[in-house]
Protein backbone atom coordinates (compact mmCIF):
# COMPACT_ATOMS: atom_id res chain seq x y z
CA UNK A 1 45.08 -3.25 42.19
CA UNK A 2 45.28 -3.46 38.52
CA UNK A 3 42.40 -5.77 37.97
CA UNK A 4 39.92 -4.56 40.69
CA UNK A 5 40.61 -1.12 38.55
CA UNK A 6 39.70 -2.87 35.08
CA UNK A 7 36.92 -4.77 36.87
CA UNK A 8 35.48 -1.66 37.98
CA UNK A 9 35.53 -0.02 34.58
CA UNK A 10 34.27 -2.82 32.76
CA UNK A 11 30.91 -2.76 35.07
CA UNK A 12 30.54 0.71 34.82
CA UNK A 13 30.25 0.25 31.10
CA UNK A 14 28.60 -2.18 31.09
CA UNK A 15 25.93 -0.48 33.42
CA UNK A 16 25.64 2.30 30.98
CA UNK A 17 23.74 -0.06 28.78
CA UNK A 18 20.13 -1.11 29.34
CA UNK A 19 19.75 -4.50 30.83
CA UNK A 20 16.16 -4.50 29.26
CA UNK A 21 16.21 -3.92 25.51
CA UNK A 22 12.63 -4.52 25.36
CA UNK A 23 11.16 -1.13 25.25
CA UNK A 24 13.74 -0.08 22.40
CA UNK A 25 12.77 -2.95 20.50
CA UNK A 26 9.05 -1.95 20.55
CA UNK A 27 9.59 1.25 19.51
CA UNK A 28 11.95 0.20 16.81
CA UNK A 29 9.29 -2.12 15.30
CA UNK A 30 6.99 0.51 15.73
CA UNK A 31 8.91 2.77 13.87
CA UNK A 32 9.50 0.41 11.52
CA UNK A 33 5.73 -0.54 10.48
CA UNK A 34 5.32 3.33 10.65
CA UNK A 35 8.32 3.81 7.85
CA UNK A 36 6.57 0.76 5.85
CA UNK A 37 3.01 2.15 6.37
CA UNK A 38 4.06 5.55 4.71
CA UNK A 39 5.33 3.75 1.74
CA UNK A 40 2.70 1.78 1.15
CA UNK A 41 0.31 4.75 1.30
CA UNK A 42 2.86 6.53 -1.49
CA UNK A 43 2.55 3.74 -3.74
CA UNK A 44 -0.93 2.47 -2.93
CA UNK A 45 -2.68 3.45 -6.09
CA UNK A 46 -0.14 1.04 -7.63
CA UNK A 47 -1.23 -2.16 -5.43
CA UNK A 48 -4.38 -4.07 -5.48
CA UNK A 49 -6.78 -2.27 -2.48
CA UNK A 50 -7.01 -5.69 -0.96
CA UNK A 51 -7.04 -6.61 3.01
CA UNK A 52 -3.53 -7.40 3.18
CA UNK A 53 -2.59 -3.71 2.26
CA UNK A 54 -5.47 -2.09 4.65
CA UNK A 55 -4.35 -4.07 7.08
CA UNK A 56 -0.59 -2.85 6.51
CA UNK A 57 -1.49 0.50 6.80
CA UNK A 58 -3.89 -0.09 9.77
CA UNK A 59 -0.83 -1.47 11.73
CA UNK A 60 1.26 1.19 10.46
CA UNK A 61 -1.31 3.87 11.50
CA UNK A 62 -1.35 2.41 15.11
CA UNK A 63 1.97 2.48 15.28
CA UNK A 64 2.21 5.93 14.65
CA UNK A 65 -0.65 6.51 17.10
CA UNK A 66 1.41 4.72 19.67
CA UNK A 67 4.75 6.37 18.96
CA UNK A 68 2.83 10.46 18.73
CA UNK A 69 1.44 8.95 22.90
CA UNK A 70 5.50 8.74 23.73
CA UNK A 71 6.75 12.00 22.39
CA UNK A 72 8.77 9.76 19.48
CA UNK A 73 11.45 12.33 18.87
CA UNK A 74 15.10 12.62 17.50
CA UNK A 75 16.79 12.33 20.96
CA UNK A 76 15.12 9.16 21.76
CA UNK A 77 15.57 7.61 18.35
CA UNK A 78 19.35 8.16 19.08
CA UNK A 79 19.35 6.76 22.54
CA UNK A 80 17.07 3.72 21.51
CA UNK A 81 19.65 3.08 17.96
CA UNK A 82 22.40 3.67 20.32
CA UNK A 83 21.46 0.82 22.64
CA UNK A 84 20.21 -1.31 20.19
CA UNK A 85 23.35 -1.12 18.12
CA UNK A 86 24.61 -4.84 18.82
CA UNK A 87 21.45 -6.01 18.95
CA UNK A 88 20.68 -8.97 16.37
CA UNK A 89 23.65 -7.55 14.23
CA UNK A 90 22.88 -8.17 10.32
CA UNK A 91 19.16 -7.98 10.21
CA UNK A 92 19.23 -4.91 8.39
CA UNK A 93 20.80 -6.60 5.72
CA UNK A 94 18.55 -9.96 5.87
CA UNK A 95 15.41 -7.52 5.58
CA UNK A 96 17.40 -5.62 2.46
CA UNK A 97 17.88 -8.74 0.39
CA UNK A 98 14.57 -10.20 1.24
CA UNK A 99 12.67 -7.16 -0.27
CA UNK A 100 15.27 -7.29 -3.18
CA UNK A 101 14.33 -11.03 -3.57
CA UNK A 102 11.26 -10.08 -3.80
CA UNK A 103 11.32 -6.86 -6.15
CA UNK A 104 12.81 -8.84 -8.57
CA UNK A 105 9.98 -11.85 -8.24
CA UNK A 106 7.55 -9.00 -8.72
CA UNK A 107 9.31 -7.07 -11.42
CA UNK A 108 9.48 -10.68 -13.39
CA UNK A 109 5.72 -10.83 -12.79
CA UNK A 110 4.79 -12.31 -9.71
CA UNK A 111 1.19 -11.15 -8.95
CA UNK A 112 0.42 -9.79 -5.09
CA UNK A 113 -2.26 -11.56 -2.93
CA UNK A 114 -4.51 -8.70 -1.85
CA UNK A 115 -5.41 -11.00 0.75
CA UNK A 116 -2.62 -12.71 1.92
CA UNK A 117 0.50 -10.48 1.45
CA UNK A 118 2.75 -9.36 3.93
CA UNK A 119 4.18 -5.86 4.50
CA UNK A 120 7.29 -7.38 3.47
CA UNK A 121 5.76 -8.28 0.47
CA UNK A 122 4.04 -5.46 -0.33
CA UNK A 123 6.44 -3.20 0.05
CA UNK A 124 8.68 -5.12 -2.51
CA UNK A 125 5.97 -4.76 -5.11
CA UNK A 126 5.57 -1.24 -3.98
CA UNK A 127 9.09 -0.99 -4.93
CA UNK A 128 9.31 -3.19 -8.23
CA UNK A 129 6.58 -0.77 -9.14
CA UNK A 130 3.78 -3.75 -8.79
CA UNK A 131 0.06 -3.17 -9.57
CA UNK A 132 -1.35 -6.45 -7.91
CA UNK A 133 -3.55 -8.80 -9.73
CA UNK A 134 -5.16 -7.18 -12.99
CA UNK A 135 -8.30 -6.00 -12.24
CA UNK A 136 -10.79 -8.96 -14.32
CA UNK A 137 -9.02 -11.81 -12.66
CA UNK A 138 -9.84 -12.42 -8.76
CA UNK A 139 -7.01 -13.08 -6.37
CA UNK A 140 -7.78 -17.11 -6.37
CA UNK A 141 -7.23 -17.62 -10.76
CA UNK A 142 -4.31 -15.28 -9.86
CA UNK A 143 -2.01 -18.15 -11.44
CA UNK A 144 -4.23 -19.83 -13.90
CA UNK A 145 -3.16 -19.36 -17.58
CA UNK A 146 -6.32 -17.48 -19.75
């Protein structure tokens, strides 16, 4: 009687979480270009105005379109962190040290490709206080010595 009782408890918690976690994972990347996005636009005067940061803030614009369409709000955040909780477990941390990796590349005077950058990336120079390639040398002499 024992075990039917524990088996019985352990699938009614495990029924409490969501067999599917793929709508909480879109919404948590969505929130998460949406987060990036916003920094970006803080620092933007900072970074070289190239494609690779219009198209960072274009995705992080549509992302906030798409999360305003589903009433985004605190309750849901907490339901969606909630069930995403032991979900990929230390990619927080990954995504802290590789922007730290890169802050510090940029602070020691790697230059951003307008064209080419990543989010990722430009939100590390955003943060290592980056201003992109000087403004008389084109993105491809980027490296090249004067």
């Amino acid at each position: 009687m024992r075990q039917t009782l524990d088996n019985r408890l352990a699938r009614a918690t495990r029924a409490e979480l969501p067999r599917d976690l793929t709508a909480l994972r879109h919404r948590a990347l969505l929130r998460a270009r949406a987060a990036v996005s916003a920094l970006l636009r803080q620092c933007s005067g900072r970074l070289h105005p190239g494609g690779a940061l219009a198209g960072a803030l274009a995705l992080g614009e549509a992302a906030a379109v798409e999360l305003a369409a589903i009433a985004d709000g605190a309750e849901l955040r907490h339901r969606d962190e909630a069930g995403l909780a032991h979900d990929h477990l230390g990619v927080e941390e990954a995504f802290a040290e590789r922007v730290q990796s890169m802050m510090r590349q940029y602070h020691e005077g790697r230059e951003v490709d307008p064209v080419n950058a990543s989010p990722a990336e430009l939100l590390g120079a955003c943060l290592a206080g980056g201003a992109g390639n000087p403004p008389d040398r084109s993105p491809g002499e980027a490296g090249t010595a004067d």
